[in-house]
N, C-alpha and C. Protein backbone atom coordinates (compact mmCIF):
# COMPACT_ATOMS: atom_id res chain seq x y z
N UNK A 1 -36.92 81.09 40.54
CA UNK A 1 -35.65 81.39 39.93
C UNK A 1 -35.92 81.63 38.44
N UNK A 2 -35.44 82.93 38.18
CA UNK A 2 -36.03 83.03 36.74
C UNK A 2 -35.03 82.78 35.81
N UNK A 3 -35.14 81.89 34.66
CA UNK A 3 -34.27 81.49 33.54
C UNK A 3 -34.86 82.43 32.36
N UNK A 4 -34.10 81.97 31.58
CA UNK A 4 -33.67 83.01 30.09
C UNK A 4 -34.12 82.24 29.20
N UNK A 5 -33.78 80.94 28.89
CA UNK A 5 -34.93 80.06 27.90
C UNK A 5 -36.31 79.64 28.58
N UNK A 6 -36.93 78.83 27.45
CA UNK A 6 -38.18 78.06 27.59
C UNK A 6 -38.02 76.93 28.34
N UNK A 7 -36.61 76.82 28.42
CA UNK A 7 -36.68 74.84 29.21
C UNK A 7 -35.37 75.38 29.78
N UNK A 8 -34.81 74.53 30.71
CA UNK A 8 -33.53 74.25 31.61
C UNK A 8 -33.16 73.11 31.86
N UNK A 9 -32.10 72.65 32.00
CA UNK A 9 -31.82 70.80 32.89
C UNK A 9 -32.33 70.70 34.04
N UNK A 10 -32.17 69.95 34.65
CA UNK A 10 -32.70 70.23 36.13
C UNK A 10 -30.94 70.16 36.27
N UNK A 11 -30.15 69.36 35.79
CA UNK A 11 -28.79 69.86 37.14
C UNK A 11 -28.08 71.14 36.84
N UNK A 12 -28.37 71.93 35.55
CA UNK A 12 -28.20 73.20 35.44
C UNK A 12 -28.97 73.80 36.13
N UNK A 13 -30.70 73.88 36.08
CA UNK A 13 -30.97 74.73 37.33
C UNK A 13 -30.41 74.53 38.71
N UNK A 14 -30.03 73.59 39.37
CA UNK A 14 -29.72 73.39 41.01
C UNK A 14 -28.47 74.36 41.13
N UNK A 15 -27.79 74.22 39.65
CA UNK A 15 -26.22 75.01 40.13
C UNK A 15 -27.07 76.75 40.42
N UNK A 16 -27.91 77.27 38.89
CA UNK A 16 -28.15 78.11 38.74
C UNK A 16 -28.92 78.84 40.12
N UNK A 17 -29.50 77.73 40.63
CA UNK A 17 -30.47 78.32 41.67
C UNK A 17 -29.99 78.18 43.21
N UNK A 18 -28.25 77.59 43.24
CA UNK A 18 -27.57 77.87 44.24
C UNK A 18 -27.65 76.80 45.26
N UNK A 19 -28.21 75.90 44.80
CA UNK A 19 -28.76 74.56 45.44
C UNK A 19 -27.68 73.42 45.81
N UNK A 20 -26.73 73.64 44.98
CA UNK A 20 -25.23 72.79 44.56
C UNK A 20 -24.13 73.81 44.01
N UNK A 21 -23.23 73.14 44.02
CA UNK A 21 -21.80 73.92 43.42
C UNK A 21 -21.49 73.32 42.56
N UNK A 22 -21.63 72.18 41.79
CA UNK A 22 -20.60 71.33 41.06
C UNK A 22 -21.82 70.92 40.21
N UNK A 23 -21.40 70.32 39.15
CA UNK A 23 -22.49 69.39 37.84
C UNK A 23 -22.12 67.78 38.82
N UNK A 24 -21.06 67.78 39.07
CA UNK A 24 -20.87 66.31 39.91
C UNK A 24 -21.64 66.41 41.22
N UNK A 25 -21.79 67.41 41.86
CA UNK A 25 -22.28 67.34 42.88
C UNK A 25 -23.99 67.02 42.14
N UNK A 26 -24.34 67.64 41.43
CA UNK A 26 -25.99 67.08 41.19
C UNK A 26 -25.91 66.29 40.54
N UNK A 27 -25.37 65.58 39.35
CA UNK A 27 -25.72 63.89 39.41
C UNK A 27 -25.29 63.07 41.07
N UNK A 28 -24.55 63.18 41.65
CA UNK A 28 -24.91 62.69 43.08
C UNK A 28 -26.21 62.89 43.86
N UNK A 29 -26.57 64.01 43.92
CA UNK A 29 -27.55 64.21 44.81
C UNK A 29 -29.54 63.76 43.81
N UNK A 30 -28.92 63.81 42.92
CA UNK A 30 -30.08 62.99 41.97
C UNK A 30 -29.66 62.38 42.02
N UNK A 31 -28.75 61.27 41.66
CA UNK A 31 -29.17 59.71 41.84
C UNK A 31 -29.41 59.02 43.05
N UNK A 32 -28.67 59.72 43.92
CA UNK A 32 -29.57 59.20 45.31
C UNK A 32 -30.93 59.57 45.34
N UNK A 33 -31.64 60.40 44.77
CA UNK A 33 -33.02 60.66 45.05
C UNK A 33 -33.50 61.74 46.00
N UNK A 34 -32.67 62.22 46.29
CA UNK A 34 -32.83 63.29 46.88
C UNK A 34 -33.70 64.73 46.01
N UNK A 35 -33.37 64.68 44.70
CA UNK A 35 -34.35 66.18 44.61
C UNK A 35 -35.73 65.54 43.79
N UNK A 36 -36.46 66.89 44.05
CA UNK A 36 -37.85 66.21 43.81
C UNK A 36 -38.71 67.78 42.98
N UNK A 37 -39.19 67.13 41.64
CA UNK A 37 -39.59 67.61 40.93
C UNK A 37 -41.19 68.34 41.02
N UNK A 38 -41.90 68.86 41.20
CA UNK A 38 -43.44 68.78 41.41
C UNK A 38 -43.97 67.76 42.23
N UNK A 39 -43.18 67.99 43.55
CA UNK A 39 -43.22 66.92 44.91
C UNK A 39 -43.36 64.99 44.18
N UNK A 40 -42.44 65.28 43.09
CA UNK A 40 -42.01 63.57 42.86
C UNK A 40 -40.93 63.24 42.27
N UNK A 41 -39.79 62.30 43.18
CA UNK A 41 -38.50 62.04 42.94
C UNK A 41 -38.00 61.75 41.42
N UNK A 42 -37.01 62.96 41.10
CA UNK A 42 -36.77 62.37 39.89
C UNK A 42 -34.71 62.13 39.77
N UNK A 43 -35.03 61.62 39.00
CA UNK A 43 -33.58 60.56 38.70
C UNK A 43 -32.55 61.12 37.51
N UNK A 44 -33.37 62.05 36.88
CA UNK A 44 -32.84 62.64 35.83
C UNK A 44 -32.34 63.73 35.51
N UNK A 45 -30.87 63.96 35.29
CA UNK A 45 -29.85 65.07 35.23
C UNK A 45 -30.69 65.62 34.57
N UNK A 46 -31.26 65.11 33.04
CA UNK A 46 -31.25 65.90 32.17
C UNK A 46 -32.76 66.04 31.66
N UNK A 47 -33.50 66.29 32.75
CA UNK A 47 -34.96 66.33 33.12
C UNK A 47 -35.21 67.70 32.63
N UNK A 48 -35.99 68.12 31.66
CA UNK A 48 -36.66 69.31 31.29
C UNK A 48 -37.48 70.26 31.63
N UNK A 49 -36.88 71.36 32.46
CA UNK A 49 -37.89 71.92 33.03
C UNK A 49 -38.53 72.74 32.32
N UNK A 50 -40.01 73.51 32.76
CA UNK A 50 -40.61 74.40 32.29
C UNK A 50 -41.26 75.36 33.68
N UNK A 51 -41.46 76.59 33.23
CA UNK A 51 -41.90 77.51 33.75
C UNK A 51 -43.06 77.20 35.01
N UNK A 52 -43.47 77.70 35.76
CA UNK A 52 -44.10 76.77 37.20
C UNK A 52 -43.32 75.83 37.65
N UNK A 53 -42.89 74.62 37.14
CA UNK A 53 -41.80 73.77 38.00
C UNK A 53 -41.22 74.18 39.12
N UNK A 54 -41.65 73.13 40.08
CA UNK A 54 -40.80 73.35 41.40
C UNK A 54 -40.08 72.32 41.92
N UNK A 55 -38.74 72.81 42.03
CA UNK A 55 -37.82 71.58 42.32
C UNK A 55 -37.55 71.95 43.99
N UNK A 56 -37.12 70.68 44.84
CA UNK A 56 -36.85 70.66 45.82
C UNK A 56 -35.50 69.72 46.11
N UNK A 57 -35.24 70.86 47.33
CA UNK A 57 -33.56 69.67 47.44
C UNK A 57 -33.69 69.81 49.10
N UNK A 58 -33.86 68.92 49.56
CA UNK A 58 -33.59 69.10 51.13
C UNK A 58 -34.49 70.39 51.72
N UNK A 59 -34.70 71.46 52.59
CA UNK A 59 -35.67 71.96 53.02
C UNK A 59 -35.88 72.97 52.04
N UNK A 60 -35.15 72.92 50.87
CA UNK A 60 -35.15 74.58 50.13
C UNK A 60 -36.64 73.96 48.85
N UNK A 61 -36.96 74.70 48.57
CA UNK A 61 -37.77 74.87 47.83
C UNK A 61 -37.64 76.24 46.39
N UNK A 62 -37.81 75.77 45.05
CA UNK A 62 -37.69 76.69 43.93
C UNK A 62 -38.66 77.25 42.89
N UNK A 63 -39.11 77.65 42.23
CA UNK A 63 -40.21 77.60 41.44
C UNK A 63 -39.48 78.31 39.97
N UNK A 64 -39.05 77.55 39.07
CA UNK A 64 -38.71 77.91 37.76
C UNK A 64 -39.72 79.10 36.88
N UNK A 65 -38.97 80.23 36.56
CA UNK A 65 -39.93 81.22 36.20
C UNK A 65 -39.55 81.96 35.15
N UNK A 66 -40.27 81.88 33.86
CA UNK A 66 -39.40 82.73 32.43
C UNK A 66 -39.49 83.89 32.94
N UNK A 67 -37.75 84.80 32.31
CA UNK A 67 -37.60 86.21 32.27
C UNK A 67 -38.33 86.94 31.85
């Protein structure tokens, strides 16, 4: 999923990358532990991504990629 800056949130990317609908819906589904950063659970809305990053939510799989 390609972004426009150098960094992203992670619960802005999930909306961006179609993963969720809501900013409430991804602090839910992160704090249960459900998404997973470079195959390791992370807890944090406001987790910094960078370019290669791959987030996972349930069977979908993403790979964060500058424009």
């Amino acid at each position: 999923m390609p972004i426009d800056d150098e960094v992203i949130r992670l619960g802005q990317f999930l909306k961006l990358a179609n993963l969720i609908e809501t900013g409430s819906e991804a602090k839910t589904v992160i704090a249960a532990g459900l998404v997973r950063v470079n195959d390791e659970v992370e807890l944090r809305r406001g987790r910094q991504l960078h370019a290669g990053d791959v987030v996972s939510l349930a069977s979908h799989q993403v790979r964060v990629v500058n424009v």
